[in-house]
PDB file of N, CA and C in Angstrom:
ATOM      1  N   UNK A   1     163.729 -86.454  48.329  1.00  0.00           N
ATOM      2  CA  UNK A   1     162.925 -86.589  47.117  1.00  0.00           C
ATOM      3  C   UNK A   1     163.590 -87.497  46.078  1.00  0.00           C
ATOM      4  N   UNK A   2     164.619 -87.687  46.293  1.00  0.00           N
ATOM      5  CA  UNK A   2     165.926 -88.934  45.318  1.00  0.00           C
ATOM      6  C   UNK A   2     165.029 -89.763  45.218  1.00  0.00           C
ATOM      7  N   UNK A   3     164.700 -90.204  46.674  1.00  0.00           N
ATOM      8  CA  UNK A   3     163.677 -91.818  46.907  1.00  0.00           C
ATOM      9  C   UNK A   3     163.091 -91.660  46.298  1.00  0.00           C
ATOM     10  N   UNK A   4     161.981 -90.814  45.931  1.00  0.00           N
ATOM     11  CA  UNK A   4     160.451 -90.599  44.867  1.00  0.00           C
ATOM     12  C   UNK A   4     160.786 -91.095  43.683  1.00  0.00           C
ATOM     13  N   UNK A   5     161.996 -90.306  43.658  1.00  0.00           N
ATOM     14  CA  UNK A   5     162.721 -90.304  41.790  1.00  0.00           C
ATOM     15  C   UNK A   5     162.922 -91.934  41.519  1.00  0.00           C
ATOM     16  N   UNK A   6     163.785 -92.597  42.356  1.00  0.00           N
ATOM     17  CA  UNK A   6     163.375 -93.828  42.301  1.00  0.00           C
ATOM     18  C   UNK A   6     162.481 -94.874  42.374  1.00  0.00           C
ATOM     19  N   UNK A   7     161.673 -94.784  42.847  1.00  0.00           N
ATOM     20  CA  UNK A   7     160.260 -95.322  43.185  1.00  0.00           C
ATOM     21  C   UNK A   7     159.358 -95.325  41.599  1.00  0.00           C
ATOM     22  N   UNK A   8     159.500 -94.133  41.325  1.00  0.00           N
ATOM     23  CA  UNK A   8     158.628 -93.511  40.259  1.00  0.00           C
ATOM     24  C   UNK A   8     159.015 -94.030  38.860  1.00  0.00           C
ATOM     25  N   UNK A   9     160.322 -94.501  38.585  1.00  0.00           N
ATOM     26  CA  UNK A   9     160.885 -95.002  37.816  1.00  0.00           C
ATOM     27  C   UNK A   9     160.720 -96.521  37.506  1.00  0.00           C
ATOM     28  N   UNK A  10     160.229 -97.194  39.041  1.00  0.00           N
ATOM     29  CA  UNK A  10     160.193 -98.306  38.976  1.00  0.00           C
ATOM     30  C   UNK A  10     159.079 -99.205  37.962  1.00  0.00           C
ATOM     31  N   UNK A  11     159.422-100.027  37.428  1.00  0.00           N
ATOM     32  CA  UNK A  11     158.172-101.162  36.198  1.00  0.00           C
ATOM     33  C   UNK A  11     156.918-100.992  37.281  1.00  0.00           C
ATOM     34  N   UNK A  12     155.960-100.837  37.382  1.00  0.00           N
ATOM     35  CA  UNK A  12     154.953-101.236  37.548  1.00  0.00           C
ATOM     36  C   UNK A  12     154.881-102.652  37.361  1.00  0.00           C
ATOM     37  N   UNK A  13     155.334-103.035  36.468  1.00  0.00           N
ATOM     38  CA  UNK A  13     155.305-104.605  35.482  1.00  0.00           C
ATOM     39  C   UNK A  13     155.714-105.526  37.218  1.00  0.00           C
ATOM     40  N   UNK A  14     157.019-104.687  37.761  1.00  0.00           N
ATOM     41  CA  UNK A  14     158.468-105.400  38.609  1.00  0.00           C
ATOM     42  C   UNK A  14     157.267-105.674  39.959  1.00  0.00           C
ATOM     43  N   UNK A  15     156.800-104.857  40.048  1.00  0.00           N
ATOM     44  CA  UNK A  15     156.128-104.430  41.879  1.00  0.00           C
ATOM     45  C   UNK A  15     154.483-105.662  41.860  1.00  0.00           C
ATOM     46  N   UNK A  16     153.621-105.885  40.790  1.00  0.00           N
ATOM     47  CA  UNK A  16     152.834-105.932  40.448  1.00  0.00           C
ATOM     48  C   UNK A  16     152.942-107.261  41.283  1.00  0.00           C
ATOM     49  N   UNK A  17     153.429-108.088  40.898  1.00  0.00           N
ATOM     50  CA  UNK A  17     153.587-109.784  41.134  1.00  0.00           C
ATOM     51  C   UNK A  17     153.989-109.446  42.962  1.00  0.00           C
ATOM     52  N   UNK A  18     154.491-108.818  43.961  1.00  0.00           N
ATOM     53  CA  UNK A  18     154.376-108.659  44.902  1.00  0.00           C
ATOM     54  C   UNK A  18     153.100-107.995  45.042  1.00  0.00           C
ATOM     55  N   UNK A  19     152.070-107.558  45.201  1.00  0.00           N
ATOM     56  CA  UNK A  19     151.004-107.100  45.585  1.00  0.00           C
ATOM     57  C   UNK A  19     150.107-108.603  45.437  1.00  0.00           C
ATOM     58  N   UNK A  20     150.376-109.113  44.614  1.00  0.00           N
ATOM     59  CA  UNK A  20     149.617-110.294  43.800  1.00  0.00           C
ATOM     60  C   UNK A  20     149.901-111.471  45.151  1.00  0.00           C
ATOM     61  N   UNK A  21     151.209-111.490  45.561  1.00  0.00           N
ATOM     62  CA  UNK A  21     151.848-112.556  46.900  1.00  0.00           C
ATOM     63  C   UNK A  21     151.086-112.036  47.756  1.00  0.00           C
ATOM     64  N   UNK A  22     151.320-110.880  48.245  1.00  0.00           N
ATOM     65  CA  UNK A  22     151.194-110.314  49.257  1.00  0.00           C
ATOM     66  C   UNK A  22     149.170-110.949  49.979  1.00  0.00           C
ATOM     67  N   UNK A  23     148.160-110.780  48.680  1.00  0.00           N
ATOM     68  CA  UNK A  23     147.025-111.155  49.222  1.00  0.00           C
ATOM     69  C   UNK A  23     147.295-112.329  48.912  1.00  0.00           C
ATOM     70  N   UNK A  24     147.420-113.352  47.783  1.00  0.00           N
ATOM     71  CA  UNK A  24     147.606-114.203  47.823  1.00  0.00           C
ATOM     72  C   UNK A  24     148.110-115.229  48.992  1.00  0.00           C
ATOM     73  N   UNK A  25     148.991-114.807  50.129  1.00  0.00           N
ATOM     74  CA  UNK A  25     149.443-115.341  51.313  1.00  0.00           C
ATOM     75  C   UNK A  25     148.381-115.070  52.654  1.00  0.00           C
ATOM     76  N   UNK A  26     147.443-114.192  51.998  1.00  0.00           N
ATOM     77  CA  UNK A  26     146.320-113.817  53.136  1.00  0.00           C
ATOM     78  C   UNK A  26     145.172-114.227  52.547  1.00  0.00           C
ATOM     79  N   UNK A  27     145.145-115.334  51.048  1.00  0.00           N
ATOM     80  CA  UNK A  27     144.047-115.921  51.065  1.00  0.00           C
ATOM     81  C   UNK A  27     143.095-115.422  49.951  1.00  0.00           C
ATOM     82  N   UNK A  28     143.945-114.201  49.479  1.00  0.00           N
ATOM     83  CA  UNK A  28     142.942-113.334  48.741  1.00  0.00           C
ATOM     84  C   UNK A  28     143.601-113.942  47.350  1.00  0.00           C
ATOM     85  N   UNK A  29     142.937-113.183  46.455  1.00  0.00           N
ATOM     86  CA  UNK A  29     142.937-113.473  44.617  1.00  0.00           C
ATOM     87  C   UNK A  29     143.669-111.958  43.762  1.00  0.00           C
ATOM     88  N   UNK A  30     144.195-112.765  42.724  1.00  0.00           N
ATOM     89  CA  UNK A  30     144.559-111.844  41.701  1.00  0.00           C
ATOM     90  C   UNK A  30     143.248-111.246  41.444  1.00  0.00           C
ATOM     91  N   UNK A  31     142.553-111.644  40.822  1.00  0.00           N
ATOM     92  CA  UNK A  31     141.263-111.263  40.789  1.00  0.00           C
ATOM     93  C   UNK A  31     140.736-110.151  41.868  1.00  0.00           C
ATOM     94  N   UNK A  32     140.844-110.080  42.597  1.00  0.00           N
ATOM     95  CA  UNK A  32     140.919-108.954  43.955  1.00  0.00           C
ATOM     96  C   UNK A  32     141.863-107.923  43.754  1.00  0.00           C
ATOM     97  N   UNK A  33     143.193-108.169  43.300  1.00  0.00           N
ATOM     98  CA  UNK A  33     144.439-106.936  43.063  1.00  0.00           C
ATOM     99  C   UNK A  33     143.804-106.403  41.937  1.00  0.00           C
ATOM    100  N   UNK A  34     143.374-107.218  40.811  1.00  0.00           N
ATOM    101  CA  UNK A  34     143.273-106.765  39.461  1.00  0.00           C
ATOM    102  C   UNK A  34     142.153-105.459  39.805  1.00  0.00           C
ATOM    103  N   UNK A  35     140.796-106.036  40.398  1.00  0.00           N
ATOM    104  CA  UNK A  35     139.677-105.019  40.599  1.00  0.00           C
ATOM    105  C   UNK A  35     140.080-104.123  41.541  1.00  0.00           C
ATOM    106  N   UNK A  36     141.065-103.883  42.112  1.00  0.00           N
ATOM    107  CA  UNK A  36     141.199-102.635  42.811  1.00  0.00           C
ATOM    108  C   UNK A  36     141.722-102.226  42.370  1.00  0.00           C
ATOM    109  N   UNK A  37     143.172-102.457  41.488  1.00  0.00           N
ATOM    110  CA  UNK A  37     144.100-101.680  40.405  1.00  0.00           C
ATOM    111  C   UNK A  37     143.157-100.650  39.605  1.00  0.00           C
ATOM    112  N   UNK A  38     142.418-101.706  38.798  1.00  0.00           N
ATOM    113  CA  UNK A  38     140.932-101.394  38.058  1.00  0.00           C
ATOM    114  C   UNK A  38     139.924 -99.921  38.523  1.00  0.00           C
ATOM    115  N   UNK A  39     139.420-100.190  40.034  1.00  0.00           N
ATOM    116  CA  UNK A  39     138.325 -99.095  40.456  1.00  0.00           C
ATOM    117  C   UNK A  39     139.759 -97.695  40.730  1.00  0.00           C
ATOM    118  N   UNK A  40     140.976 -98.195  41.341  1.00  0.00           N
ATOM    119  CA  UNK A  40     141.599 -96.819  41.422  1.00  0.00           C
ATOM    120  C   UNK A  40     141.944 -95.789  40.397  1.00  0.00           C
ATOM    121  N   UNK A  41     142.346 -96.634  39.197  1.00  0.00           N
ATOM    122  CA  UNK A  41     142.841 -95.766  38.353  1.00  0.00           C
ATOM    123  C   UNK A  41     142.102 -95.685  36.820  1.00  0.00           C
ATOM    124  N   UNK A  42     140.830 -96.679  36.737  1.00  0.00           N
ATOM    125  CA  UNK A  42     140.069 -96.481  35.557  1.00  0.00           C
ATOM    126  C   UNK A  42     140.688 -97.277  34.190  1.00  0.00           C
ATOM    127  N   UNK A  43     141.431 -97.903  34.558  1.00  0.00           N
ATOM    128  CA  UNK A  43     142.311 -99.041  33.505  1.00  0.00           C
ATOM    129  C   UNK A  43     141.311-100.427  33.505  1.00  0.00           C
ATOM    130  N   UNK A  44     141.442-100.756  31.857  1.00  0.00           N
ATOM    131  CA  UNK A  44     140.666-101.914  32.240  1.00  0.00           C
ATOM    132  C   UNK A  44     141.872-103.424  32.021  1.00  0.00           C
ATOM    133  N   UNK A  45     140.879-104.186  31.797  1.00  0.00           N
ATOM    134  CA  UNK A  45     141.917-105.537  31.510  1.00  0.00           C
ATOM    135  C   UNK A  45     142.866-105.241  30.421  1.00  0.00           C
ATOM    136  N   UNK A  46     142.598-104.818  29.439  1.00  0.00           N
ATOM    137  CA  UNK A  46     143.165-104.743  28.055  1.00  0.00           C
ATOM    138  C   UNK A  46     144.220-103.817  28.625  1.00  0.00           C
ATOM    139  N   UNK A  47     143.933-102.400  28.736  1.00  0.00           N
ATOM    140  CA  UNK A  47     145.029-101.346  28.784  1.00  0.00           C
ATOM    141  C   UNK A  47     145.767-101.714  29.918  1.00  0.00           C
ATOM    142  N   UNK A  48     145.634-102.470  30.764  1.00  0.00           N
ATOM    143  CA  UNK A  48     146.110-102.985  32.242  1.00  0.00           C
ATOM    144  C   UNK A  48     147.030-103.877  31.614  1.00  0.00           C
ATOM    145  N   UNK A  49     146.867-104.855  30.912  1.00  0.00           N
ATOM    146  CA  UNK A  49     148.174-106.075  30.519  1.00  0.00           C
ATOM    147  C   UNK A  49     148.750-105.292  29.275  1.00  0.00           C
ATOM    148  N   UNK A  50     148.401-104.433  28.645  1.00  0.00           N
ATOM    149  CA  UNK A  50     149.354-103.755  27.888  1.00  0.00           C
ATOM    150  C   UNK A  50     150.347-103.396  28.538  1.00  0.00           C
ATOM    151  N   UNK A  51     150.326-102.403  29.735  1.00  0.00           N
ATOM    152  CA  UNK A  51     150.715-101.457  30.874  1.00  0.00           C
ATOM    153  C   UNK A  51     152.259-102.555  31.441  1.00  0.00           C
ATOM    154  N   UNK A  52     151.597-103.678  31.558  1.00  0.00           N
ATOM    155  CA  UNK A  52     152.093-104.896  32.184  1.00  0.00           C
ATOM    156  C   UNK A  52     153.592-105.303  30.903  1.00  0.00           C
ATOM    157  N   UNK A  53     152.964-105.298  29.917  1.00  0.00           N
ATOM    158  CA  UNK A  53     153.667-106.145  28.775  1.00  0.00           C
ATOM    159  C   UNK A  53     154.934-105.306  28.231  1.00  0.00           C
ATOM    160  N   UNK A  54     154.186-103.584  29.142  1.00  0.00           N
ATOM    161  CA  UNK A  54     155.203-102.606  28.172  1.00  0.00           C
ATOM    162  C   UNK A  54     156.371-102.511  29.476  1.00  0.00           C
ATOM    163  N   UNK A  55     156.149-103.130  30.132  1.00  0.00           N
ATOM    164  CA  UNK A  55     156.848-102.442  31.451  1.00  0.00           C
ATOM    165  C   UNK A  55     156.886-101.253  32.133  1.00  0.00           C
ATOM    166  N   UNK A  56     155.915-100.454  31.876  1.00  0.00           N
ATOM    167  CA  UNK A  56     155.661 -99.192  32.354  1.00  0.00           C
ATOM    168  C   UNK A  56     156.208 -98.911  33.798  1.00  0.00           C
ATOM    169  N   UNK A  57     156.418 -97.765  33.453  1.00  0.00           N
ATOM    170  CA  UNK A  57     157.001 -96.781  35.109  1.00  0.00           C
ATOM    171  C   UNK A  57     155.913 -96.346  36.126  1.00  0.00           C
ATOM    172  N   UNK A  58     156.108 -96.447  37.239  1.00  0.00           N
ATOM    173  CA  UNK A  58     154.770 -95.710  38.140  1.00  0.00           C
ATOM    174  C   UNK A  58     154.563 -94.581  38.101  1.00  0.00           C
ATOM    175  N   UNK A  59     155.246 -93.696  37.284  1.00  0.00           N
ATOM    176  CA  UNK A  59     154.704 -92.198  37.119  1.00  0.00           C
ATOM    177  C   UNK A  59     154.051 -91.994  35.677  1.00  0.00           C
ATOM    178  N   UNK A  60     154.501 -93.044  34.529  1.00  0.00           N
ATOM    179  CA  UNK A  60     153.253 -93.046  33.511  1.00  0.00           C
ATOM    180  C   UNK A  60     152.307 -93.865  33.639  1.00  0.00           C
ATOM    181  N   UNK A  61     152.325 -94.881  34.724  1.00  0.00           N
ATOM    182  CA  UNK A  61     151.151 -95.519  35.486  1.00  0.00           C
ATOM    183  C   UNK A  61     150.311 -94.795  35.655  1.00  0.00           C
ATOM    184  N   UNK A  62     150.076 -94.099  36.314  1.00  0.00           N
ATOM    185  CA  UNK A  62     149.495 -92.733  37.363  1.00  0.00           C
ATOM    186  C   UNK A  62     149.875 -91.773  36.058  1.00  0.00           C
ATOM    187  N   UNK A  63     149.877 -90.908  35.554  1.00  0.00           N
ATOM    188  CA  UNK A  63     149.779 -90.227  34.294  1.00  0.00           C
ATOM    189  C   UNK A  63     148.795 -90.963  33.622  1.00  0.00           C
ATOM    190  N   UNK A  64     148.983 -91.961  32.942  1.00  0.00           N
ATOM    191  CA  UNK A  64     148.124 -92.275  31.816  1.00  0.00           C
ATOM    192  C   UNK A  64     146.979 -93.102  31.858  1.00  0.00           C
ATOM    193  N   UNK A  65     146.410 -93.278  33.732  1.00  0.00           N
ATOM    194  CA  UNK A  65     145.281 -93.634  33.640  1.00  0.00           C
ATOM    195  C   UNK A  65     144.582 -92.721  33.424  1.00  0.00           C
ATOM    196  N   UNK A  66     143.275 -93.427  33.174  1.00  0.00           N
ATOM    197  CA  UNK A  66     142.019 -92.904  32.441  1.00  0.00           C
ATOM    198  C   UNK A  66     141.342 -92.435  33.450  1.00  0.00           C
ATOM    199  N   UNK A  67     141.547 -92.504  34.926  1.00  0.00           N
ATOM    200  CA  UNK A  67     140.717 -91.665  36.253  1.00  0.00           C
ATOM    201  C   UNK A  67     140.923 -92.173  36.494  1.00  0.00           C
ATOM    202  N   UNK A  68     141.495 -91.351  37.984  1.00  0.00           N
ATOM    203  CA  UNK A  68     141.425 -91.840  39.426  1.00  0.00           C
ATOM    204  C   UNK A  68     140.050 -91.951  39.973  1.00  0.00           C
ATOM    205  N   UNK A  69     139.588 -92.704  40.927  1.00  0.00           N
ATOM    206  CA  UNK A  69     138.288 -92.825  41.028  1.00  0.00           C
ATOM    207  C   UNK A  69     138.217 -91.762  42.096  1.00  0.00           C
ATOM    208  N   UNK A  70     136.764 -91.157  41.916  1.00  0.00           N
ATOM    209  CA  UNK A  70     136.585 -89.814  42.865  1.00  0.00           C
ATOM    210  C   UNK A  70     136.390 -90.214  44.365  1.00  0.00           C
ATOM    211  N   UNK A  71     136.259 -91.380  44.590  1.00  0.00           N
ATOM    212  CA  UNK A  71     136.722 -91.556  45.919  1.00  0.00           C
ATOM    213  C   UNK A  71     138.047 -91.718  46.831  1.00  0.00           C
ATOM    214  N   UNK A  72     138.757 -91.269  46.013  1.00  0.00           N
ATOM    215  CA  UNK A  72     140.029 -91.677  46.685  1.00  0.00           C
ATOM    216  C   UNK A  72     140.302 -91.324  47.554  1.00  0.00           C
ATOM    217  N   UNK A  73     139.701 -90.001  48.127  1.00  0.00           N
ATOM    218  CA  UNK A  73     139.769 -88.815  49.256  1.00  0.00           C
ATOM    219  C   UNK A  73     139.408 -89.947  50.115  1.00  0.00           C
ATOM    220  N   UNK A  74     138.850 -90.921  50.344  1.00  0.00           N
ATOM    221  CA  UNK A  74     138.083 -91.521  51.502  1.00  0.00           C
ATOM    222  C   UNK A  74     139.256 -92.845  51.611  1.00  0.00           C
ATOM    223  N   UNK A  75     140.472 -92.819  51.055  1.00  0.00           N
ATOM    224  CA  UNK A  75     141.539 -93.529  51.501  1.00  0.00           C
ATOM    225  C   UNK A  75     142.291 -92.812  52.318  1.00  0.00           C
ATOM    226  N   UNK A  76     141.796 -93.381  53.625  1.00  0.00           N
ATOM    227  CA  UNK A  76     142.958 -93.084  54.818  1.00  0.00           C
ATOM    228  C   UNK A  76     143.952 -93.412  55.410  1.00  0.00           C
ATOM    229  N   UNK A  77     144.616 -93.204  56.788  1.00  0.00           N
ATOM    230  CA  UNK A  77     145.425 -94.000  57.372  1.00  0.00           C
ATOM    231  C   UNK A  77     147.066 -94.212  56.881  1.00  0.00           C
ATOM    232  N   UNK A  78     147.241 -95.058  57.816  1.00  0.00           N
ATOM    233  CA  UNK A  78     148.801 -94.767  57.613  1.00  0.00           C
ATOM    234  C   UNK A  78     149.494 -96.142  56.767  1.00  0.00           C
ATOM    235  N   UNK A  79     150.475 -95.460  55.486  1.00  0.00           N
ATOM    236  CA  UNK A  79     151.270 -96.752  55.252  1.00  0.00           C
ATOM    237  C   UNK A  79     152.358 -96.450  54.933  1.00  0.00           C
ATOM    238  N   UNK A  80     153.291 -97.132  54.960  1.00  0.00           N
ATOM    239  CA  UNK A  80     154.674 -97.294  55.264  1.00  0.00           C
ATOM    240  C   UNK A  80     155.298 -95.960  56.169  1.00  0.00           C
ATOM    241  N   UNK A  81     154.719 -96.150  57.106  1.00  0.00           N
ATOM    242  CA  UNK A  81     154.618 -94.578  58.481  1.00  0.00           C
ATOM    243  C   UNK A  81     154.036 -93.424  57.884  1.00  0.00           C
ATOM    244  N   UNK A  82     153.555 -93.538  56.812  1.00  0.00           N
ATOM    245  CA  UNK A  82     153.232 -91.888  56.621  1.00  0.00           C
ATOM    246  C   UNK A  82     151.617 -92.295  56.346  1.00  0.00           C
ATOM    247  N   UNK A  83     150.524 -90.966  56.949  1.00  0.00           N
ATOM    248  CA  UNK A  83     149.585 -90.782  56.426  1.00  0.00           C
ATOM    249  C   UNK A  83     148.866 -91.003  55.033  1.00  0.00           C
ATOM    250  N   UNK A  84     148.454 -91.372  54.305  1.00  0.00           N
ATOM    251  CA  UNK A  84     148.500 -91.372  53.039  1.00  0.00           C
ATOM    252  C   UNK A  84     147.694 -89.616  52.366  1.00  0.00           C
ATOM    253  N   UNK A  85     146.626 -89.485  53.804  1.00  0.00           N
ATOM    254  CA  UNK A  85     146.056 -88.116  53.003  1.00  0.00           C
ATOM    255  C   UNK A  85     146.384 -86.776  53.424  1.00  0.00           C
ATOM    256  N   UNK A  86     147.885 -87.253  53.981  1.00  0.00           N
ATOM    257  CA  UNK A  86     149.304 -86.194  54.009  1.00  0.00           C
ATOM    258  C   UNK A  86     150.056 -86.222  53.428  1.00  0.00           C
ATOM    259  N   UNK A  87     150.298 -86.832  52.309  1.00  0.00           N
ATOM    260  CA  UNK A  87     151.918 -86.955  51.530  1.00  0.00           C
ATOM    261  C   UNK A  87     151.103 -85.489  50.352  1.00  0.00           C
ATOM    262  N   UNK A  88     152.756 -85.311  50.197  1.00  0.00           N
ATOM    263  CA  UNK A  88     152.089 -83.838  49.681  1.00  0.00           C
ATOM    264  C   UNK A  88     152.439 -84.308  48.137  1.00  0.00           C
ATOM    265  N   UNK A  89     153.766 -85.109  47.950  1.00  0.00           N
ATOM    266  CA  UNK A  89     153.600 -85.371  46.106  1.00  0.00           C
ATOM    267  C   UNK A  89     152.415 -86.027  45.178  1.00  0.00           C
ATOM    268  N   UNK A  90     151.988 -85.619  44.906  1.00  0.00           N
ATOM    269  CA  UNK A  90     150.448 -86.285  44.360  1.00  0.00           C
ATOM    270  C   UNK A  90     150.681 -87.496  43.228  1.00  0.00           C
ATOM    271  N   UNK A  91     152.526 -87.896  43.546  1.00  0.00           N
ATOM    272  CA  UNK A  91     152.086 -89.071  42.049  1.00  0.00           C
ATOM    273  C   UNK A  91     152.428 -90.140  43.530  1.00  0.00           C
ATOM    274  N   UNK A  92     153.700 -89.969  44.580  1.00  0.00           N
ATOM    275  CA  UNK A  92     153.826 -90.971  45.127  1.00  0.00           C
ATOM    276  C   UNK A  92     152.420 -90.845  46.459  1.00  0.00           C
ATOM    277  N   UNK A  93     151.510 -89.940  46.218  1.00  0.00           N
ATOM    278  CA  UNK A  93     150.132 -90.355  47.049  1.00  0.00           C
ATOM    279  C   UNK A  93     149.213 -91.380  46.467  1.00  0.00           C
ATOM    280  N   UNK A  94     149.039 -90.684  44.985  1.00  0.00           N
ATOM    281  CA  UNK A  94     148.878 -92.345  44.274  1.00  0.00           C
ATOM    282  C   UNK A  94     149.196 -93.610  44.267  1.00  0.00           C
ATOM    283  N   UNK A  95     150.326 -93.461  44.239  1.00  0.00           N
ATOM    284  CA  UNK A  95     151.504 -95.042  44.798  1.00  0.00           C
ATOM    285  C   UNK A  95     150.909 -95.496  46.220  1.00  0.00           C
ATOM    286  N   UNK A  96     151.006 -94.942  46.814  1.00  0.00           N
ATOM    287  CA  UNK A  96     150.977 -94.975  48.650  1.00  0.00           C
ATOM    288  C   UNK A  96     149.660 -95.265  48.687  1.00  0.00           C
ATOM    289  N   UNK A  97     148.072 -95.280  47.780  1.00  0.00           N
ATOM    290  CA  UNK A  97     146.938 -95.197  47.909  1.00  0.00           C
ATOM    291  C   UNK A  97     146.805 -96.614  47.397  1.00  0.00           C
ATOM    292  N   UNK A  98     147.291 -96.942  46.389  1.00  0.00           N
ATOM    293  CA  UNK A  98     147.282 -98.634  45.779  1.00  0.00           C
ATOM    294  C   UNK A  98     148.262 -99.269  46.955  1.00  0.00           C
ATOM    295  N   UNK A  99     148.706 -98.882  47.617  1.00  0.00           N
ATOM    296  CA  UNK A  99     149.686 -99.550  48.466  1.00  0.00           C
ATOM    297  C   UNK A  99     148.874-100.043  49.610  1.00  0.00           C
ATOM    298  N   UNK A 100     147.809 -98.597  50.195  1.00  0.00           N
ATOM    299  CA  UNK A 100     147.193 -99.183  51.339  1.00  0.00           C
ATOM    300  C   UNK A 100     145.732 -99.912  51.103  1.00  0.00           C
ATOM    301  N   UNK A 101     145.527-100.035  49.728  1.00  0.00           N
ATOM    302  CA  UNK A 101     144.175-100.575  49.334  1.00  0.00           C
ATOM    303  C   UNK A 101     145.030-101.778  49.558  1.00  0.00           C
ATOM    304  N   UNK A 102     145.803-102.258  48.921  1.00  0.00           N
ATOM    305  CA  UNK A 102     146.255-103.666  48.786  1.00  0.00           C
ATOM    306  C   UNK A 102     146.555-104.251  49.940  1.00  0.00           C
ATOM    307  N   UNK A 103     147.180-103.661  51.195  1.00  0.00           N
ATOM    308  CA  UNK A 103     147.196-103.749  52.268  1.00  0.00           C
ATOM    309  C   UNK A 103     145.512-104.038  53.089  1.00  0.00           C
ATOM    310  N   UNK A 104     145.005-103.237  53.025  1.00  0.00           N
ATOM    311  CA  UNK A 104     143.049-103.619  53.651  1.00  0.00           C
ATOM    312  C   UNK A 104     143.374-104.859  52.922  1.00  0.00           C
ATOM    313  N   UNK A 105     143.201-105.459  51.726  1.00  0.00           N
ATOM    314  CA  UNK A 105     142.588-106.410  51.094  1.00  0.00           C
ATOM    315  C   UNK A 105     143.691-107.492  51.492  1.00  0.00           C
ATOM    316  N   UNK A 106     144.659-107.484  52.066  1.00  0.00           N
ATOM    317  CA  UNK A 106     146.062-108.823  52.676  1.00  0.00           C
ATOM    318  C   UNK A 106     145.236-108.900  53.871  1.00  0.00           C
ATOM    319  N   UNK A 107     144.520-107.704  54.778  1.00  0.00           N
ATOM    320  CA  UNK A 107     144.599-107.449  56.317  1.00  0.00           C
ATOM    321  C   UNK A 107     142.856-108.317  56.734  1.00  0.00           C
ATOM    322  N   UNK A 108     141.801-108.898  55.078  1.00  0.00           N
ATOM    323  CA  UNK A 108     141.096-109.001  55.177  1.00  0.00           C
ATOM    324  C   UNK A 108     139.607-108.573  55.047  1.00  0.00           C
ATOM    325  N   UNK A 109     139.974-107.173  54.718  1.00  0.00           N
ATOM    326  CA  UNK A 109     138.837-106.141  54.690  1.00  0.00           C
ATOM    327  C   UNK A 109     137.929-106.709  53.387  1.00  0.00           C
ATOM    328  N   UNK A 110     136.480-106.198  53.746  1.00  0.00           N
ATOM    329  CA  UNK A 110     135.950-106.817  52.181  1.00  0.00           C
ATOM    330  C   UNK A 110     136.021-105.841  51.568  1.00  0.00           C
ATOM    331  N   UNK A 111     135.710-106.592  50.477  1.00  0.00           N
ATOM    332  CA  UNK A 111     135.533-105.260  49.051  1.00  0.00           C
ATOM    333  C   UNK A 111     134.984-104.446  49.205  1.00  0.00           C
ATOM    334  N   UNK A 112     133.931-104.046  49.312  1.00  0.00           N
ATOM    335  CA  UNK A 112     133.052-103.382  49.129  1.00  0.00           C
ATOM    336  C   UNK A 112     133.515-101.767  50.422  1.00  0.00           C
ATOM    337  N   UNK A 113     134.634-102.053  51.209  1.00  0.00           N
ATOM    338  CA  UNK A 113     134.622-101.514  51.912  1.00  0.00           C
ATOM    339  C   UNK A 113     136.055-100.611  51.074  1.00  0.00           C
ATOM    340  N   UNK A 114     136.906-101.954  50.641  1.00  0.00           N
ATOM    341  CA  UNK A 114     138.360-101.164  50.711  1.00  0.00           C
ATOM    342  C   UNK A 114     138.157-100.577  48.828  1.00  0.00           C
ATOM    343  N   UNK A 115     136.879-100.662  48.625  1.00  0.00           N
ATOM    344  CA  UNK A 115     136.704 -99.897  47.233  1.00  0.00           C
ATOM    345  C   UNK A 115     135.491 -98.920  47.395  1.00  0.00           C
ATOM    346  N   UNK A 116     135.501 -98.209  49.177  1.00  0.00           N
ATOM    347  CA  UNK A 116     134.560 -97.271  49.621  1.00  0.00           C
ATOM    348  C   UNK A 116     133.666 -96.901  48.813  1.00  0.00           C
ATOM    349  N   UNK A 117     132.362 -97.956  48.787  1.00  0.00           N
ATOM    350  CA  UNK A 117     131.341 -98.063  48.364  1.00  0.00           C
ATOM    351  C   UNK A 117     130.287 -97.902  49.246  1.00  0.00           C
TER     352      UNK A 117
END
């Protein structure tokens, strides 16, 4: 659980610009990270580059959004080896849930799918 403690601590601000490469090298758009950041956690542009500017941690990331979107249950599958709708800490399931959305959207998936609509 050390690992969590670290993870959880980390800028949001630090990780952000890798998610941003990550589709970006598969073709995809900021514009694409931004709206899924967006539908998961209920942040908009404004409170999102605040979030950004303040350097925020991933556990007041996940704390101080405004909703998780009620679909999240319908994020499955496995990332970084673990299940995502098995991890039992509910802030790094959050983490692990923006992790594998961003992942569908590098791997190609359309929107409309990896924002289970």
């Amino acid at each position: 659980m050390k690992n969590n403690e670290r993870v959880f601590k980390m800028s949001f601000a630090s990780v952000y610009p890798h998610y941003i490469a990550k589709a970006e090298k598969k073709g995809r758009t900021k514009a694409e990270v931004d709206e899924i950041i967006y539908w998961l956690t209920g942040y908009n542009e404004q409170s999102f580059l605040q979030l950004i500017e303040n350097k925020t941690d991933f556990r007041t990331f996940f704390e101080e959004a405004p909703q998780l979107h009620p679909n999240v249950s319908k994020i499955t599958g496995v990332i970084c080896g673990y299940r995502v709708e098995e991890i039992e800490d509910p802030l790094m399931q959050k983490i692990r849930y923006l992790d594998k959305l961003i992942d569908e959207l590098a791997k190609g998936k359309k929107m409309e799918k990896i924002l289970r609509q």
